[in-house]
C-alpha atoms as a PDB file:
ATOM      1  CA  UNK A   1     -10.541  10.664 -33.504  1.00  0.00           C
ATOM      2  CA  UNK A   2      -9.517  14.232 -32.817  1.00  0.00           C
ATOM      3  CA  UNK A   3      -5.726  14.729 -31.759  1.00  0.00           C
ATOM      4  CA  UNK A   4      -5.133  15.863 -28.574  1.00  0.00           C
ATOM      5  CA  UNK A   5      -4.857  19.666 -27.775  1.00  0.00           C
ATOM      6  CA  UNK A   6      -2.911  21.311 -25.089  1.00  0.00           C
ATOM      7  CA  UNK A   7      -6.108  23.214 -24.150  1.00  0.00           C
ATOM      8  CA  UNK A   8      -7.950  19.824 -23.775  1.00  0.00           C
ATOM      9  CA  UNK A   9      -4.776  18.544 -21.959  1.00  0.00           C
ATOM     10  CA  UNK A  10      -4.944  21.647 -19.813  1.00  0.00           C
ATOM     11  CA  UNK A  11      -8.378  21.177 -18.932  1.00  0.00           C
ATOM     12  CA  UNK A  12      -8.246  17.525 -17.917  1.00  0.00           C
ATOM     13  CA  UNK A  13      -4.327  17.410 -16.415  1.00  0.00           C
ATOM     14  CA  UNK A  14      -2.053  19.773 -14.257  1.00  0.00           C
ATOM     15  CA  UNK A  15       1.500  19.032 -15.077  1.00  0.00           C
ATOM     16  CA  UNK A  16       4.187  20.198 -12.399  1.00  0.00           C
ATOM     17  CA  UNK A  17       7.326  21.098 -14.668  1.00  0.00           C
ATOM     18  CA  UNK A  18       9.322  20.437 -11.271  1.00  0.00           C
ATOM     19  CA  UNK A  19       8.544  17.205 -10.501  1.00  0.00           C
ATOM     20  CA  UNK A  20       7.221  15.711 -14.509  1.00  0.00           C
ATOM     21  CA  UNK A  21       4.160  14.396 -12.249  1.00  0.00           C
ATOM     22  CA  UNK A  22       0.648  14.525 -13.706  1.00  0.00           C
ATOM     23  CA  UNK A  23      -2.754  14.978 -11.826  1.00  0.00           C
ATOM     24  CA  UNK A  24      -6.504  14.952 -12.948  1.00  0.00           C
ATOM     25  CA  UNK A  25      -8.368  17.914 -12.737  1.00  0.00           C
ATOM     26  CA  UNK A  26     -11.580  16.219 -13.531  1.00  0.00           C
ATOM     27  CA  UNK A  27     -12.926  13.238 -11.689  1.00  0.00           C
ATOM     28  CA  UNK A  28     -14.932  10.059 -13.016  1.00  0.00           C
ATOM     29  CA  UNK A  29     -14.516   6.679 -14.115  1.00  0.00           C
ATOM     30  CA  UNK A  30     -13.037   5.543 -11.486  1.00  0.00           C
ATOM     31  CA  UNK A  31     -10.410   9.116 -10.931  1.00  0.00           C
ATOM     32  CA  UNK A  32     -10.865  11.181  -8.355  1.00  0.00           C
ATOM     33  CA  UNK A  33      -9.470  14.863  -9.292  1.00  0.00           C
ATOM     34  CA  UNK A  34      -5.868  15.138  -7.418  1.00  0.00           C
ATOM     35  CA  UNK A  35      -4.808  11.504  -8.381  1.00  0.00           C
ATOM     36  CA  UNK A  36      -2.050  11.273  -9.968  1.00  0.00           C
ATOM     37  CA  UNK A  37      -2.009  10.059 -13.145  1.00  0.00           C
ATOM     38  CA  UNK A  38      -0.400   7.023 -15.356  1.00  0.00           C
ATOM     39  CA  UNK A  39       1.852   4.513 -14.286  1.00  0.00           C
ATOM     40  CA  UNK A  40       4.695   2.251 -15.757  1.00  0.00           C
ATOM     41  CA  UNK A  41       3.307   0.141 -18.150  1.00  0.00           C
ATOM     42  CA  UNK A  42       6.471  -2.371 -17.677  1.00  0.00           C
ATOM     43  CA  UNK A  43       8.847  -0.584 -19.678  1.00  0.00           C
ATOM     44  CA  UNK A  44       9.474   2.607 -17.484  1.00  0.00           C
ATOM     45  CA  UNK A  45       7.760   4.889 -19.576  1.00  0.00           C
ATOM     46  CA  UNK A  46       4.777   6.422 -17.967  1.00  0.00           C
ATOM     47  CA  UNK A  47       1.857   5.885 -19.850  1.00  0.00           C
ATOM     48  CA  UNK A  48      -1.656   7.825 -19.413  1.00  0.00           C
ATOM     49  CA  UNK A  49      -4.896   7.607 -21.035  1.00  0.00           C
ATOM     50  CA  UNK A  50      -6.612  10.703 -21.944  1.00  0.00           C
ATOM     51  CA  UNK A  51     -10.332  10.679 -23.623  1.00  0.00           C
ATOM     52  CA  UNK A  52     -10.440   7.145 -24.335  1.00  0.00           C
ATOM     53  CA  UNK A  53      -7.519   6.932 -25.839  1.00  0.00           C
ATOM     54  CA  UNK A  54      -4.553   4.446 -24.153  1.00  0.00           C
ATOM     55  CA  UNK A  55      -0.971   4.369 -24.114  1.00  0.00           C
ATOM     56  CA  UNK A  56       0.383   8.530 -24.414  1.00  0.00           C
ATOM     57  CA  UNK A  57       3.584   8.705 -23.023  1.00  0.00           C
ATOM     58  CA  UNK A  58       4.003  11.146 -19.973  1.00  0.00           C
ATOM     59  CA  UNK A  59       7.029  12.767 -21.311  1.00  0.00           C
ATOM     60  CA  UNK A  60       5.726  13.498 -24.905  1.00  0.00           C
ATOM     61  CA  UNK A  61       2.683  14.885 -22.951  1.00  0.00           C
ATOM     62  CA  UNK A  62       4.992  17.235 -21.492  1.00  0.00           C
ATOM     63  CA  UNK A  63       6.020  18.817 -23.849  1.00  0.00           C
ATOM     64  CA  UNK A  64       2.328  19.287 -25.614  1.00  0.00           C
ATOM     65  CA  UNK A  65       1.299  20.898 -21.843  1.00  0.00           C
ATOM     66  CA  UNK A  66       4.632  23.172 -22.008  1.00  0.00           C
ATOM     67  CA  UNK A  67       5.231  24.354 -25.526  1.00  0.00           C
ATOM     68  CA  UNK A  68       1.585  23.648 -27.197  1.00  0.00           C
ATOM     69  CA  UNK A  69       3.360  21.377 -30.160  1.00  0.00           C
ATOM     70  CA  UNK A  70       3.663  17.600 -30.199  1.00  0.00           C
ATOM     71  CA  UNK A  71       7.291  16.840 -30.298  1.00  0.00           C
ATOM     72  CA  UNK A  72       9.186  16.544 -34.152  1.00  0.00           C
ATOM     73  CA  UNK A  73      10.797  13.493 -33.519  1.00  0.00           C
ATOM     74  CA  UNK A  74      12.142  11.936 -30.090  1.00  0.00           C
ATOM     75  CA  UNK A  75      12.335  13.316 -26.249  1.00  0.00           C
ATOM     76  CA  UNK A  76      15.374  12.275 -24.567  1.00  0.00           C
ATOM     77  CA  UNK A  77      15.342  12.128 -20.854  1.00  0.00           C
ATOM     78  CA  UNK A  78      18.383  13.914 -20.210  1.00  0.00           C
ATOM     79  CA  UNK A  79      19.645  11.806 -16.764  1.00  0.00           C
ATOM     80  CA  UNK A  80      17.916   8.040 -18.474  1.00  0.00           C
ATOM     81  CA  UNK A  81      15.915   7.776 -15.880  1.00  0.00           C
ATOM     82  CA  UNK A  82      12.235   6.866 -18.623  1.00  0.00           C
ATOM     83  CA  UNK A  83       9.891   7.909 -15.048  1.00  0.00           C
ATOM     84  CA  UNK A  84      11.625  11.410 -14.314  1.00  0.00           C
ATOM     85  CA  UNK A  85       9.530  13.529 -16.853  1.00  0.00           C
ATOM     86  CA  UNK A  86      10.576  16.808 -14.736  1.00  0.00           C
ATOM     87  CA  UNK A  87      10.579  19.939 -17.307  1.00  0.00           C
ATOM     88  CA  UNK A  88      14.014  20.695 -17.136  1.00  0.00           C
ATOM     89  CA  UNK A  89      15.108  16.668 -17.677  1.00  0.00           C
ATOM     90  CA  UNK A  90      13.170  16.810 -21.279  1.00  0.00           C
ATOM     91  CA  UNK A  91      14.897  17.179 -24.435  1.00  0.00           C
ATOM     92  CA  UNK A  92      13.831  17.541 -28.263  1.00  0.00           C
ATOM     93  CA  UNK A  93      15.939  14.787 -29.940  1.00  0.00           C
ATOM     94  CA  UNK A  94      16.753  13.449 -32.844  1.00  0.00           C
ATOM     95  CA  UNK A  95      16.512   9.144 -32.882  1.00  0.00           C
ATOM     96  CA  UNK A  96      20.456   9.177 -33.367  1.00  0.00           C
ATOM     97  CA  UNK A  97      20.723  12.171 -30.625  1.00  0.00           C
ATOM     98  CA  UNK A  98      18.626   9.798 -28.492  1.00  0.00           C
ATOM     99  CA  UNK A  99      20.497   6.665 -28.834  1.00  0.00           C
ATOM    100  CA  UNK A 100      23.671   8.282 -28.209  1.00  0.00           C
ATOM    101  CA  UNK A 101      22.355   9.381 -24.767  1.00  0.00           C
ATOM    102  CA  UNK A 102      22.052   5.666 -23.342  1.00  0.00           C
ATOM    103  CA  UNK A 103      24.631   3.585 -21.435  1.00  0.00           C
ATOM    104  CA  UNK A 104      26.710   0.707 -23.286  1.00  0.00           C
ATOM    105  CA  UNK A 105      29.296  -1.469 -22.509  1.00  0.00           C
ATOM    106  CA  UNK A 106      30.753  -4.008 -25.079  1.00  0.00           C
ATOM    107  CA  UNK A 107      32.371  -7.081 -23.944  1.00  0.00           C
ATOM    108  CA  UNK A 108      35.358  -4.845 -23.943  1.00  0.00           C
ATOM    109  CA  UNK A 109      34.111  -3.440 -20.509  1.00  0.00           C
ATOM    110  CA  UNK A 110      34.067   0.310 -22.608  1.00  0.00           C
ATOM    111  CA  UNK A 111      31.273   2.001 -24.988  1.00  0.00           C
ATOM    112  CA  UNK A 112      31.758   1.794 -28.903  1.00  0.00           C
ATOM    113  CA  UNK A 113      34.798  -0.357 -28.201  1.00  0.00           C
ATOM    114  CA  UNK A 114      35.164  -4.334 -29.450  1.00  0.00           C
ATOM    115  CA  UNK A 115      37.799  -6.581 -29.099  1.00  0.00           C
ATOM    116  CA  UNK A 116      39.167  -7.361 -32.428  1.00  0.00           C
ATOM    117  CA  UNK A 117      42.298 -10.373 -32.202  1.00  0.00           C
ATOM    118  CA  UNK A 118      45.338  -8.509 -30.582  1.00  0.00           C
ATOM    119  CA  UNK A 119      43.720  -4.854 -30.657  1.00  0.00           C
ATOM    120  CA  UNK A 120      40.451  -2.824 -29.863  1.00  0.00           C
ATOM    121  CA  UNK A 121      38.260  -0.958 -32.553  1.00  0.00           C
ATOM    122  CA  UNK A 122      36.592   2.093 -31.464  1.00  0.00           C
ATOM    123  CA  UNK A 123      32.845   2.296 -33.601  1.00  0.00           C
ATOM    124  CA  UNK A 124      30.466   4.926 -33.422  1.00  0.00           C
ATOM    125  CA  UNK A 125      26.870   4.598 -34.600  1.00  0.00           C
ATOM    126  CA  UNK A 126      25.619   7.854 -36.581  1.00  0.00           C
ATOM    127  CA  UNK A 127      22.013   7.882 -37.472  1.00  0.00           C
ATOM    128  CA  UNK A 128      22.052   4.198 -37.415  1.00  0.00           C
ATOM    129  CA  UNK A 129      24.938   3.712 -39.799  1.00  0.00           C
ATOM    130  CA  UNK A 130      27.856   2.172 -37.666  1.00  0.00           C
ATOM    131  CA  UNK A 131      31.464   3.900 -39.094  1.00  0.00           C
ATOM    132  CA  UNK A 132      35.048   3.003 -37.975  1.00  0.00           C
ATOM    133  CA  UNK A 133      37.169   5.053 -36.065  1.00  0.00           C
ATOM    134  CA  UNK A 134      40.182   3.157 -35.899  1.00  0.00           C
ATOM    135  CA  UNK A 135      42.211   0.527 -33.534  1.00  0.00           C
ATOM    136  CA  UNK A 136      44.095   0.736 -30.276  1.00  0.00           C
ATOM    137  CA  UNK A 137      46.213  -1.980 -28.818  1.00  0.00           C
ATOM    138  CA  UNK A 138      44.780  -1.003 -25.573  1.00  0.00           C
ATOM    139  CA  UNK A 139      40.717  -0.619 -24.962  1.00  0.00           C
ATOM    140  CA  UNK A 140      40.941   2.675 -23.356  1.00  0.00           C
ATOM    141  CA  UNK A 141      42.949   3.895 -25.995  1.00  0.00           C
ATOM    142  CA  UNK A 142      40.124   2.546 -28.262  1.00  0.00           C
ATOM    143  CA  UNK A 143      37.646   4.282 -26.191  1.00  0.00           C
ATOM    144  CA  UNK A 144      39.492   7.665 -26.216  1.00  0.00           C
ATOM    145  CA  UNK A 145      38.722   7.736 -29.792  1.00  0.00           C
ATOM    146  CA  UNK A 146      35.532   6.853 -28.975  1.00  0.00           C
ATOM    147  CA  UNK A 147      34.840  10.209 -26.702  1.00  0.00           C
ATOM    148  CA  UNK A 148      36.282  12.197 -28.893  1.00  0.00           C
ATOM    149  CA  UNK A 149      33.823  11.151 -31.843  1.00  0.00           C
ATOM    150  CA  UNK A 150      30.997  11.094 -29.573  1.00  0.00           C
ATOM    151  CA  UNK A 151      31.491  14.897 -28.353  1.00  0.00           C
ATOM    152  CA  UNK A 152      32.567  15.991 -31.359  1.00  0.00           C
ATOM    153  CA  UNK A 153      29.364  13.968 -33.353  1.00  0.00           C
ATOM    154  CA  UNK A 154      26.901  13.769 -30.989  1.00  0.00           C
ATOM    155  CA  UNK A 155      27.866  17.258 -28.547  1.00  0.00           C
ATOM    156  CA  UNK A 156      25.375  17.478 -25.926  1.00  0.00           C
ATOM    157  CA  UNK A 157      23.880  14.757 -26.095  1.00  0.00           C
ATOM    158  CA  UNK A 158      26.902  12.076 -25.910  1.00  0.00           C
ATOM    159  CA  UNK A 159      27.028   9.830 -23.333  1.00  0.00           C
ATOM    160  CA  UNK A 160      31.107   8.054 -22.837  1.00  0.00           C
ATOM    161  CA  UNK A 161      29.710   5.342 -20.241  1.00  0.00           C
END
């Protein structure tokens, strides 16, 4: 099986950059041209099938309709929201870029901290290695150093909450 072009995509989708919504151009098998097209498949991802083939994911589809090139590695959705595949909510990310844009709270009520006996240890995960950045007797202390690493690591694409 061929891989997908962005002329083919062109020809069978319109893609509104403003709203991330897909709609069929071409009608059959059970589409009528204006439809929009996909749906959650469950996991908040909007999936599409295109020529037979299942399970694309809206977002990556994007970004084949906008820059011509499958996305390198990951595409972060920029506000978390997996259904909101608007243009200007699409990132190229790396996997560790990606996971450090998500939400997380430990037991500890704070991201990349854990309660450790009398104190709090800040952690960071960097390209799926987990490192130590020290211990706070407090857990927003512990989380301060948290931040910190996460901007100064991760830059745009850290996420504190």
């Amino acid at each position: 099986m061929t891989e997908l072009t962005q002329q083919r995509l062109k020809e069978l989708l319109q893609y509104d950059p403003a709203t991330g919504v897909f709609t069929w151009l071409v009608g059959g098998h059970g589409v009528k041209v204006g439809n929009v097209a996909g749906a959650d498949n469950g996991s908040g991802y909007i999936r599409l099938s295109v020529d037979g083939r299942r399970g694309y994911k809206a977002h990556r589809l994007a970004w084949l309709y906008m820059t011509g090139e499958w996305p390198v590695g990951d595409i972060d959705h920029r506000d978390l929201d997996k259904a909101n595949n608007a243009w200007a909510n699409l990132r190229e990310a790396t996997n560790s870029q990606n996971q450090a844009n998500k939400t997380g709270r430990s037991e500890s009520g704070f991201k990349g901290v854990s309660k450790d006996r009398n104190r709090f240890k800040a952690m960071i995960s960097v390209n799926g290695k987990r490192i130590h950045l020290g211990s706070r007797s407090t857990p927003e202390e512990a989380h301060a150093l948290y931040v910190a690493a996460a901007n100064d690591i991760h830059g745009e694409f850290a996420r504190a909450a």
